[in-house]
Each structure stands twice: as structure tokens, then as C-alpha cells.
N, C-alpha and C. Protein backbone atom coordinates (compact mmCIF):
# COMPACT_ATOMS: atom_id res chain seq x y z
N UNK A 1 83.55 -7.32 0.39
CA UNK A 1 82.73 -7.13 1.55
C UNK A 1 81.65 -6.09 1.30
N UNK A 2 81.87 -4.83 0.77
CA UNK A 2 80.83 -4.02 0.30
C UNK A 2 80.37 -4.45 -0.77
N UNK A 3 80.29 -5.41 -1.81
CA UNK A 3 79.51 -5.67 -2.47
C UNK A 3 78.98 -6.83 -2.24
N UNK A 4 79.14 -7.49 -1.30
CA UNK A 4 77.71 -8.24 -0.38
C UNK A 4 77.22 -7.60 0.55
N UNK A 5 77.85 -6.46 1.45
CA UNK A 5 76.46 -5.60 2.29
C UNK A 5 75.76 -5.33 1.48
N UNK A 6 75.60 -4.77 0.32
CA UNK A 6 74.93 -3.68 -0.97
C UNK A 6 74.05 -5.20 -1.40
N UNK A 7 74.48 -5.96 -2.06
CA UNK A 7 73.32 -7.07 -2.55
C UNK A 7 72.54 -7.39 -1.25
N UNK A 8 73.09 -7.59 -0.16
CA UNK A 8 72.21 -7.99 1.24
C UNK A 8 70.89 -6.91 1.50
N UNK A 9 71.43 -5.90 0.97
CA UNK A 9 70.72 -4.59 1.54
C UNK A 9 69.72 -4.44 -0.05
N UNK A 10 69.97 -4.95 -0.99
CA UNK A 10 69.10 -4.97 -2.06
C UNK A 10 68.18 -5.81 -2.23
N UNK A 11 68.62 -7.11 -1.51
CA UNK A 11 67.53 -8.07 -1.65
C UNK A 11 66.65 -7.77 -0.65
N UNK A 12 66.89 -6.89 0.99
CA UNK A 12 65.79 -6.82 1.62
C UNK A 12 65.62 -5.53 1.38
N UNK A 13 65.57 -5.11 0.21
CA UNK A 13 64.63 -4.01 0.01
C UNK A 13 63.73 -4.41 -1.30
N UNK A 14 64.36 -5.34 -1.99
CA UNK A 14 63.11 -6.08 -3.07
C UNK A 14 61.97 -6.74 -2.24
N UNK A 15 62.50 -7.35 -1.03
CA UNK A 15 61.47 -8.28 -0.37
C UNK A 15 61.05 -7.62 0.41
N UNK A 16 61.43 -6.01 0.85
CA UNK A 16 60.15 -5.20 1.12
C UNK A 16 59.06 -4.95 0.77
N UNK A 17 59.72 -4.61 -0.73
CA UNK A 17 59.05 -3.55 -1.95
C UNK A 17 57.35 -5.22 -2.34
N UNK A 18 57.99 -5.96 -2.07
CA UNK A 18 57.34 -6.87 -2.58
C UNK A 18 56.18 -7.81 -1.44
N UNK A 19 56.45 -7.51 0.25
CA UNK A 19 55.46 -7.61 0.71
C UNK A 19 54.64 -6.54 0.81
N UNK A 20 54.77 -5.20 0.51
CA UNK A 20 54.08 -3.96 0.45
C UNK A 20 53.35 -3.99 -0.37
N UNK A 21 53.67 -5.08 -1.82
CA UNK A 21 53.12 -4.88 -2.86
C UNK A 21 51.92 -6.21 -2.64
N UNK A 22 51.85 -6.99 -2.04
CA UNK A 22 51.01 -7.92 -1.87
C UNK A 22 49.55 -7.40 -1.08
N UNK A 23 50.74 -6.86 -0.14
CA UNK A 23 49.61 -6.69 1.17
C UNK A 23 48.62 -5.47 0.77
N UNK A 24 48.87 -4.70 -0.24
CA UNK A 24 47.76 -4.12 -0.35
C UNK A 24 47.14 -4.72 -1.90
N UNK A 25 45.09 -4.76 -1.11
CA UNK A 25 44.35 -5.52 -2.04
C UNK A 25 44.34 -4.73 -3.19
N UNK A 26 43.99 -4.66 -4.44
CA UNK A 26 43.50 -3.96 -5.62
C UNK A 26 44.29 -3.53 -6.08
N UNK A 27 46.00 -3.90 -5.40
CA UNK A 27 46.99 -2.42 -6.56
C UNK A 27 47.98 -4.21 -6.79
N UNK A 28 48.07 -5.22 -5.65
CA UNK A 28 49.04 -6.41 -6.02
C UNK A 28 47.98 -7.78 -6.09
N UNK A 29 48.34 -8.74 -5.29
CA UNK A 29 47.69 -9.80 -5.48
C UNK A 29 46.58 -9.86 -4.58
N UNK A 30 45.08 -10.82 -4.98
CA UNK A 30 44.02 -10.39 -3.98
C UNK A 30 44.21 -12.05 -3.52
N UNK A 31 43.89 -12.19 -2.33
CA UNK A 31 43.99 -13.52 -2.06
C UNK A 31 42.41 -14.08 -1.99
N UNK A 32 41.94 -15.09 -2.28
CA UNK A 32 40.36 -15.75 -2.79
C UNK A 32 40.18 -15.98 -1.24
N UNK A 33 39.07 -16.03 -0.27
CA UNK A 33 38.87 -15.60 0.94
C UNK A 33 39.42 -14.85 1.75
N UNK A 34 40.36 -13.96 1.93
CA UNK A 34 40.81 -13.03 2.39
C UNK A 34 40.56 -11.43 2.23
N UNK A 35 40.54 -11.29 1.18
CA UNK A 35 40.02 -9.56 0.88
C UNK A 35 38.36 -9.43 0.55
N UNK A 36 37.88 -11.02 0.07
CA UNK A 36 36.41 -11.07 -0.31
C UNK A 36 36.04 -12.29 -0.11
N UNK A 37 34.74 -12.66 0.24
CA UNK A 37 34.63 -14.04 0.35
C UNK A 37 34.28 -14.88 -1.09
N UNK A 38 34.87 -16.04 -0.78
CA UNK A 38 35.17 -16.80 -2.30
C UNK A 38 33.80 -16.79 -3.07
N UNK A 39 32.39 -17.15 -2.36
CA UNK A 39 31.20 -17.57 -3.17
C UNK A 39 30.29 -16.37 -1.99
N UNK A 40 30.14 -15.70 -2.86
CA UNK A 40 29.22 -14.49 -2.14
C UNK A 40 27.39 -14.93 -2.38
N UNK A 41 26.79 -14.99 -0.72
CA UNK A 41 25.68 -15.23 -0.49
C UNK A 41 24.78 -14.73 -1.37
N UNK A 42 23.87 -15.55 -2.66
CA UNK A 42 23.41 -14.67 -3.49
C UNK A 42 21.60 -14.24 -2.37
N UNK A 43 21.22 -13.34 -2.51
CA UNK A 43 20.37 -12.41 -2.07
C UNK A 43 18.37 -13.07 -2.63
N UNK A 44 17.84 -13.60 -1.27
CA UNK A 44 16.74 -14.52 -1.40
C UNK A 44 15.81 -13.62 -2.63
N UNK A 45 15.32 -14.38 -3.51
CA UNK A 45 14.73 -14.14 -4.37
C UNK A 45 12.98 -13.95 -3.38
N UNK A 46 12.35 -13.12 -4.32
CA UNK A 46 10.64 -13.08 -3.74
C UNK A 46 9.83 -13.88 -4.69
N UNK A 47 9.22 -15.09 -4.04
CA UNK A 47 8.67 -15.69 -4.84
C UNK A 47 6.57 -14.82 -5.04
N UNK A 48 6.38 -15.86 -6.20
CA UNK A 48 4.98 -14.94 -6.24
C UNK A 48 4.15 -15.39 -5.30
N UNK A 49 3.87 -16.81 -4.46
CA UNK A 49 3.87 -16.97 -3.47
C UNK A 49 3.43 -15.75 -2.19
N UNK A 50 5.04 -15.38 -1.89
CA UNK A 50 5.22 -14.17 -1.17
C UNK A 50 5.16 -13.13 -1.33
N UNK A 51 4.72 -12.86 -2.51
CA UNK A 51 4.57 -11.16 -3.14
C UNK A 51 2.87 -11.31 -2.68
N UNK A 52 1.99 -12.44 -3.04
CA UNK A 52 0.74 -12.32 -2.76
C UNK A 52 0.51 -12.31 -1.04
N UNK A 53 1.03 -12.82 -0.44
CA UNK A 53 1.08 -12.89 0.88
C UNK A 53 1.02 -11.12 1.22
N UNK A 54 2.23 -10.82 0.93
CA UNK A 54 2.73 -9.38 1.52
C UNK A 54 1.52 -8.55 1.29
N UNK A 55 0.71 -8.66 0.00
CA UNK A 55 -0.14 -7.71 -0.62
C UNK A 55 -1.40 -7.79 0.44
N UNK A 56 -1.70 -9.20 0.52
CA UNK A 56 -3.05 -9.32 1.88
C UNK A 56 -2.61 -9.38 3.16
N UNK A 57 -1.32 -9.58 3.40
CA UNK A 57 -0.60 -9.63 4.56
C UNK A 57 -1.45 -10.39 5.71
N UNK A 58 -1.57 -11.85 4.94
CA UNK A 58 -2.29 -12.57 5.56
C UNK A 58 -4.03 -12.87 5.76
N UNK A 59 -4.47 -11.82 5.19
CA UNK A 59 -5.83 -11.82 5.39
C UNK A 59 -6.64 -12.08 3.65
N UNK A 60 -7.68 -12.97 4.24
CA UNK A 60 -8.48 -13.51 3.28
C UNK A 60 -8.76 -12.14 2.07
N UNK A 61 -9.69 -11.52 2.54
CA UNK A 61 -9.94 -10.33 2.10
C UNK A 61 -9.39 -8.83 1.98
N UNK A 62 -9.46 -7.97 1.47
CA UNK A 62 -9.00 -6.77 1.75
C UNK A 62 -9.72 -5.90 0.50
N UNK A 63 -10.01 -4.65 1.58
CA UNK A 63 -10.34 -3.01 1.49
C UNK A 63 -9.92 -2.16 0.66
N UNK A 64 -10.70 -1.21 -0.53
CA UNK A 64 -9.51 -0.30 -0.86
C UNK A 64 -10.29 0.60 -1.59
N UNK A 65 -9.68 1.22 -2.51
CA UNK A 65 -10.59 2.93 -3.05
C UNK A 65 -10.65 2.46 -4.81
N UNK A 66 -11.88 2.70 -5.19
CA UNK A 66 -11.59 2.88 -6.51
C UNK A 66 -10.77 3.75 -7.54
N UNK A 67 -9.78 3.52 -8.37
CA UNK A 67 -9.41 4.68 -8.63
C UNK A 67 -9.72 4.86 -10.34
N UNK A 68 -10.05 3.46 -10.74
CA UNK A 68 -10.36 3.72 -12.13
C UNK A 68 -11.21 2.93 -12.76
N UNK A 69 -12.57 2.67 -13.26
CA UNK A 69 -13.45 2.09 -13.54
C UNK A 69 -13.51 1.79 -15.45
N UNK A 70 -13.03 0.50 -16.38
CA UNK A 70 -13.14 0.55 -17.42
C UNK A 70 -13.39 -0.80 -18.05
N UNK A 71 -13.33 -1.08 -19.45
CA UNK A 71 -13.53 -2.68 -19.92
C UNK A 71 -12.41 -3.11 -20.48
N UNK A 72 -12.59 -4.43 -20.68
CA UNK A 72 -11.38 -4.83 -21.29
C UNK A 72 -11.66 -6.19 -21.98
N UNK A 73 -11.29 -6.62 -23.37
CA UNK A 73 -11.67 -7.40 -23.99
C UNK A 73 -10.61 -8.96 -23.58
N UNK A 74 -11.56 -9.93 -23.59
CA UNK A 74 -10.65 -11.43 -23.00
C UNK A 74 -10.00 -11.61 -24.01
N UNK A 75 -8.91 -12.67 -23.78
CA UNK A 75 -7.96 -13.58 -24.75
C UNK A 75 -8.69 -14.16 -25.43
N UNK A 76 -8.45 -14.76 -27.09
CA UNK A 76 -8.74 -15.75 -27.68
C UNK A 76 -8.61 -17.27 -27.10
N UNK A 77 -10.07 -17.90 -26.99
CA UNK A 77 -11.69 -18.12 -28.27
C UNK A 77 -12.68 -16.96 -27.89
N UNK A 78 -12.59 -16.51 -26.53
CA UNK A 78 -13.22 -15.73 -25.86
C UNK A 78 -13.77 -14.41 -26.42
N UNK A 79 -15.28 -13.98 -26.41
CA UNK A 79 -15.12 -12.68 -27.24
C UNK A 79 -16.47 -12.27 -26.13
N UNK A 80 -15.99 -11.13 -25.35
CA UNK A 80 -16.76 -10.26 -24.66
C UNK A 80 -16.26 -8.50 -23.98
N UNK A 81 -17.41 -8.10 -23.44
CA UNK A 81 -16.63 -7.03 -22.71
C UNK A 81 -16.35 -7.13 -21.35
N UNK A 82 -15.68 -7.22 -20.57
CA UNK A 82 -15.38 -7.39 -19.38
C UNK A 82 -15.54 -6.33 -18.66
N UNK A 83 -15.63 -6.03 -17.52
CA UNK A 83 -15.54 -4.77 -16.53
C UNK A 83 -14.92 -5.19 -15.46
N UNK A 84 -13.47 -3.86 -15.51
CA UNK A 84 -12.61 -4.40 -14.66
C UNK A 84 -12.80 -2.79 -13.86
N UNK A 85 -11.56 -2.58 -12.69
CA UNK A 85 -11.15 -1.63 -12.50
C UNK A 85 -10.19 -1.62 -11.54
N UNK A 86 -9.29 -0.23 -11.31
CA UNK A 86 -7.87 -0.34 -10.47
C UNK A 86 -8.40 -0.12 -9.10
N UNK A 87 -7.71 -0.63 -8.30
CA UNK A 87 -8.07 -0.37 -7.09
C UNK A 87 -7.09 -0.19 -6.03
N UNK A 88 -6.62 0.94 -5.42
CA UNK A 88 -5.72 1.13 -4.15
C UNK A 88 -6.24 0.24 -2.94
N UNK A 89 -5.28 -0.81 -2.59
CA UNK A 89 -5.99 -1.73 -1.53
C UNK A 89 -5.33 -0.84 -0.08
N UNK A 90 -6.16 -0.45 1.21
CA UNK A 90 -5.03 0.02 2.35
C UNK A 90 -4.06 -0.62 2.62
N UNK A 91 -3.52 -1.81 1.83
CA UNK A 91 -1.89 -1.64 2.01
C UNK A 91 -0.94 -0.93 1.10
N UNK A 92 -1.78 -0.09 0.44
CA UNK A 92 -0.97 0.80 -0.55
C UNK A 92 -0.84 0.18 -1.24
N UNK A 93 -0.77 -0.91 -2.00
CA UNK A 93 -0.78 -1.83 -3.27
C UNK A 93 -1.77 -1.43 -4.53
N UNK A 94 -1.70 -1.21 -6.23
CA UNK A 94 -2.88 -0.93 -6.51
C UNK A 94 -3.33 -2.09 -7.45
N UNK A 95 -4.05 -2.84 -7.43
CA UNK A 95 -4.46 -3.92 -8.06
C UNK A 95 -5.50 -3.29 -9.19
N UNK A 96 -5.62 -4.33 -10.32
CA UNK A 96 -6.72 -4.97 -11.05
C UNK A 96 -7.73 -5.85 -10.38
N UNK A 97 -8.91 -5.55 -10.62
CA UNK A 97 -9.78 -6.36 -10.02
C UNK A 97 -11.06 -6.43 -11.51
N UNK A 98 -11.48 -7.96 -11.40
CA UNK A 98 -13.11 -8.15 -11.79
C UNK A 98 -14.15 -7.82 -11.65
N UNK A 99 -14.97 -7.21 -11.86
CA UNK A 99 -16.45 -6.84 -11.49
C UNK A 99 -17.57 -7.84 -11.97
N UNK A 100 -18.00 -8.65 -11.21
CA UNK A 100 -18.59 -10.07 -11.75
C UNK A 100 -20.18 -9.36 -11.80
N UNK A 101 -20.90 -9.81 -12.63
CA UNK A 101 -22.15 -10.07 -12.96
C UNK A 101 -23.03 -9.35 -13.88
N UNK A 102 -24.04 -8.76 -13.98
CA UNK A 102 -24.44 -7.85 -15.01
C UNK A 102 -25.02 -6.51 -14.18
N UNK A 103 -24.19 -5.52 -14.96
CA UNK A 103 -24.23 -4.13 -14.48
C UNK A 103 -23.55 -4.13 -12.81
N UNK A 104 -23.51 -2.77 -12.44
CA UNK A 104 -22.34 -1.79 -11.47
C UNK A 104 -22.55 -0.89 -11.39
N UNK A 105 -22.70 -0.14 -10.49
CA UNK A 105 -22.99 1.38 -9.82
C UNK A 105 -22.00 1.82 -9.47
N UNK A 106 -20.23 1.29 -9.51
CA UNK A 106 -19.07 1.47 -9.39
C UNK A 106 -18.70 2.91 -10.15
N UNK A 107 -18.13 3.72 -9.13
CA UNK A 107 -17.81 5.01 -9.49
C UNK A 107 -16.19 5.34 -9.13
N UNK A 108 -15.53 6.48 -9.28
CA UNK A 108 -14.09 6.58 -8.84
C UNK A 108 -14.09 6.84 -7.59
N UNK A 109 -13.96 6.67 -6.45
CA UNK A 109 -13.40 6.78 -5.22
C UNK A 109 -15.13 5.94 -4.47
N UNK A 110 -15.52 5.01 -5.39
CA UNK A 110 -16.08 4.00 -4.48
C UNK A 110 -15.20 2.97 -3.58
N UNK A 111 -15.93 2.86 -2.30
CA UNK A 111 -15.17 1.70 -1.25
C UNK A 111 -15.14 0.20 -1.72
N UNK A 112 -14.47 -0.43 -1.93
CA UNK A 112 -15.01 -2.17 -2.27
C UNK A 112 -14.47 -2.83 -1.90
N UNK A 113 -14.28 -3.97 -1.56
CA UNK A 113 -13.38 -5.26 -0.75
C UNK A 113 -13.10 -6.57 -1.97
N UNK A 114 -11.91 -6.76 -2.07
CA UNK A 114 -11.58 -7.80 -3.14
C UNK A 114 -11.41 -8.79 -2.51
N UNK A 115 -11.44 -10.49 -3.41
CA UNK A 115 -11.21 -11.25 -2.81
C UNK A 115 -10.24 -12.00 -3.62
N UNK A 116 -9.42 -13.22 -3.42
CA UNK A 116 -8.87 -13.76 -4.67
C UNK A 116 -9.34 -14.52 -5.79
N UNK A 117 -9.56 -14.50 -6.95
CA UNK A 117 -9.66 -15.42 -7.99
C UNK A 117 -9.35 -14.57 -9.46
N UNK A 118 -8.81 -15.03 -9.95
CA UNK A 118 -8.13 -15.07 -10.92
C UNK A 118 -9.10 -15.13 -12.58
N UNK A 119 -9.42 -14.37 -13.53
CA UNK A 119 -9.61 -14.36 -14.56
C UNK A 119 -9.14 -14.88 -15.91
N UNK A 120 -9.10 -16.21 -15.77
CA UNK A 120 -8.20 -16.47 -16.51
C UNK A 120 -7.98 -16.12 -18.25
N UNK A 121 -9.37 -15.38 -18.55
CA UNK A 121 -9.42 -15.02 -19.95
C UNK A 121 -8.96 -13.42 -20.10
N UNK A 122 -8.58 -12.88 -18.85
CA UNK A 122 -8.29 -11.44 -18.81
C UNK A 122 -6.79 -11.42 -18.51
N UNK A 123 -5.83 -10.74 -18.90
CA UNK A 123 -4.43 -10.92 -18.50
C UNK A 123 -4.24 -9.78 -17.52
N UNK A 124 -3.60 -10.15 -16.64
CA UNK A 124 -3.56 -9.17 -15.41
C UNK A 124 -4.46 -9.38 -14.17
N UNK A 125 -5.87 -9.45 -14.61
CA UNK A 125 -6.14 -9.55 -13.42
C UNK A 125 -6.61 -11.02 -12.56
N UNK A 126 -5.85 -10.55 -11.08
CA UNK A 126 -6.02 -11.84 -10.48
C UNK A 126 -6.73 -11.43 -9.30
N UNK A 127 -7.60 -10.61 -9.06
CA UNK A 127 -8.46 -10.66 -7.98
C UNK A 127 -9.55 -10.26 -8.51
N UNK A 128 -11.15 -10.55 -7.79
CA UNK A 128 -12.12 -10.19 -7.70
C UNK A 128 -12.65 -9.28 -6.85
N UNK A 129 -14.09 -8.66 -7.26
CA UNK A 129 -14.53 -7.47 -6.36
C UNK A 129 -15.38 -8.44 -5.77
N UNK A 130 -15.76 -8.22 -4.12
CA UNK A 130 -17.50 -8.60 -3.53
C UNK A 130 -18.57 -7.84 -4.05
N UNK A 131 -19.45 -8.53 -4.73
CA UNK A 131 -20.59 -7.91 -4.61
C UNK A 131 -21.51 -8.15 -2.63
N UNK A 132 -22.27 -6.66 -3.07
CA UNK A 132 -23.12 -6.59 -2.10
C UNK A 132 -22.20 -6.46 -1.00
N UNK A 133 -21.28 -5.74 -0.69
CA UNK A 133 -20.35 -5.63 0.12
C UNK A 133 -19.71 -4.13 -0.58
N UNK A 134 -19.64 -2.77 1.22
CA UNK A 134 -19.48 -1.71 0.77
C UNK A 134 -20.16 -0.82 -0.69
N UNK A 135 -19.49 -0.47 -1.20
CA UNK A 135 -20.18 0.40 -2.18
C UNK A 135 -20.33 -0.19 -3.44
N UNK A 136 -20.55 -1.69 -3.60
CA UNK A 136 -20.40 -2.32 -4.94
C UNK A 136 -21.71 -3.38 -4.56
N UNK A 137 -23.24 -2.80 -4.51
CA UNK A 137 -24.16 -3.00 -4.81
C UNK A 137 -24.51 -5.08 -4.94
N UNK A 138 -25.32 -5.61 -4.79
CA UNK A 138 -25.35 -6.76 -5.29
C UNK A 138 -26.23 -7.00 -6.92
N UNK A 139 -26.52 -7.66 -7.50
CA UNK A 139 -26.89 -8.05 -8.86
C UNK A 139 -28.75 -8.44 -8.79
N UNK A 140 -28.95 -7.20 -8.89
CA UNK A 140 -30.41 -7.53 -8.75
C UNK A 140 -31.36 -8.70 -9.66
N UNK A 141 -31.97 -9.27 -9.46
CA UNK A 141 -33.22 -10.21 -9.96
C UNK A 141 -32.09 -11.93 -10.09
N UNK A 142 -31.25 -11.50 -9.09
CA UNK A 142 -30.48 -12.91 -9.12
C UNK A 142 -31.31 -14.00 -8.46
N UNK A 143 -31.28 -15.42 -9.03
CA UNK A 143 -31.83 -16.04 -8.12
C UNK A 143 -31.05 -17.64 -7.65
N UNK A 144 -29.82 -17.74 -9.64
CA UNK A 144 -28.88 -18.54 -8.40
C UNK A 144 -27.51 -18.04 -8.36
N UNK A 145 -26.90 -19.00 -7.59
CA UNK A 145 -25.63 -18.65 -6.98
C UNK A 145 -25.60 -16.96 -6.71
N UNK A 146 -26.62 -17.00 -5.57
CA UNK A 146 -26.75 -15.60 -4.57
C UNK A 146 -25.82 -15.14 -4.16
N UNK A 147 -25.42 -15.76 -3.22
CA UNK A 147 -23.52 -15.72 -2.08
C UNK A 147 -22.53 -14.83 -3.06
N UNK A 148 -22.05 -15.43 -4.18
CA UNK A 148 -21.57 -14.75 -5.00
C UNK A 148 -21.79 -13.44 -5.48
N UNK A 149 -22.89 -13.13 -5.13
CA UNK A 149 -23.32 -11.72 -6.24
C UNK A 149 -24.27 -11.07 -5.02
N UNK A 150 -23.89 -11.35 -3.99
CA UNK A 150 -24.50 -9.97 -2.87
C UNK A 150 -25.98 -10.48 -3.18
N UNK A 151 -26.68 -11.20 -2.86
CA UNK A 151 -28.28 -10.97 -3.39
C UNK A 151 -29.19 -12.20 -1.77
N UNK A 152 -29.93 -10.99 -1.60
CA UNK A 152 -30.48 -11.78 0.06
C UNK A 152 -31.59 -12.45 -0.62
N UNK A 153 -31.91 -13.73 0.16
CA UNK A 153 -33.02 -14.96 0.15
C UNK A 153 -34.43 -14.14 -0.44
N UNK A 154 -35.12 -14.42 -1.93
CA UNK A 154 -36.00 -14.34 -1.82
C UNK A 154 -37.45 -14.66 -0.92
N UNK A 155 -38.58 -13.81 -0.95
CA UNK A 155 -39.55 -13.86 0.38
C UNK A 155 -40.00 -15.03 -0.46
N UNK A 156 -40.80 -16.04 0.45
CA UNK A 156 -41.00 -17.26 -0.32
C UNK A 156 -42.82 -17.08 0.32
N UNK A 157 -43.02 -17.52 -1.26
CA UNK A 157 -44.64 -17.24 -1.33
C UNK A 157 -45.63 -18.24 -1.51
């Protein structure tokens, strides 16, 4: 009789010892949806898409400060000097930008407004400056494709 109270009393203390040992996660068994979920939501990627969005935050154009004015030579077949420079846009973003045409009065903390297009012989940069807009002058003795390069209707004689 006492040595079945004693085994009675041993087995429910193994099958104590042994839901104690379950029920806690990380030291016994973890159960697959219960302590963690089985396939964890992986976290939306930013496409480039939406990285360009965020940067104009919708708007065609955008504003910003010069902060560094220099050249830069294109990719191969291509052989020229380019004039680029950095630019803090007011969304705090600091871009590369193009300086299209011949010559620039572009200085460091000139105002200028970029627009999008892309260089494709320059690596990095994917926006353009306006000419004739704020402190980036238009291309004097232009006579075509004006619009582009800041330059008002010659007087017609």
C-alpha cells in the first residue's frame, strides 16, 4: 500500500515537473503559433517608384540651395565635361542635378528649381536644373529649343 501511494505521488510529481516544463516558452517546448506566429509578416519593401515620390512629394518640380558646384566626366563612347552640382531640395533630400547648356553663373548657396530627367551618360544623376528660373540664369544667344534653356522670344525685325 505505501509503495503505490509513493509511485502515485511520483508520477504526479513527474507530470508536474513536466507541464511546468512545457508551459514555459524558451527553457521547454515552443509550440509553432502559440508563443510566435508561424510565418511572420515580412515588412513592405520601398520601391524606387516611391522613394521618388516621397522626394517631390508629389509635385512636378521642386526648390532647393546649392551646396556644391563641379564636373564630371560621362560613361563610355561618351567623352565630355559635364556640369553637375549637389543640391539640398526643401524636403531635406540632397540630390545630383544637371546643368544643361553652355556656361552658368551657378555659385554655392544659389536658389534653383529641378525638374526630372535623367542623364543617362552620367551615373547618379537623375534630375535636371531649370534654366532661367531663380538664380540659374537662362543660355544666352539661344535661338532653338528656348523653353528648355530659360531664353525669351527674340524681337522680330
Amino acid at each position: 500500500m505505501a509503495s503505490r501511494s509513493k509511485l502515485t505521488s511520483l508520477l504526479v510529481a513527474i507530470l508536474a515537473a513536466l507541464v511546468l516544463y512545457i508551459s514555459q516558452p524558451g527553457v521547454g517546448l515552443i509550440i509553432p503559433g502559440v508563443h510566435k506566429p508561424k510565418n511572420p509578416r515580412p515588412r513592405p519593401r520601398i520601391t524606387q517608384k516611391e522613394l521618388r515620390l516621397e522626394l517631390y512629394r508629389n509635385c512636378p518640380q521642386k526648390g532647393g540651395i546649392v551646396t556644391k558646384v563641379t564636373t564630371m566626366s560621362p560613361k563610355k563612347p561618351n567623352s565630355a565635361i559635364r556640369k553637375i552640382c549637389k543640391v539640398k531640395l526643401t524636403s531635406g533630400v540632397e540630390i545630383i542635378g544637371y546643368i544643361p547648356g553652355e556656361g552658368h553663373s551657378l555659385q554655392e548657396f544659389s536658389s534653383v528649381m529641378i525638374r526630372g530627367g535623367k542623364r543617362h551618360d552620367l551615373v547618379g544623376v537623375k534630375y535636371t536644373l531649370m534654366r532661367g528660373v531663380r538664380d540659374l540664369p537662362g543660355v544666352t544667344g539661344r535661338k532653338k529649343s528656348r523653353s528648355l534653356y530659360g531664353v525669351e522670344k527674340p524681337d522680330k525685325k
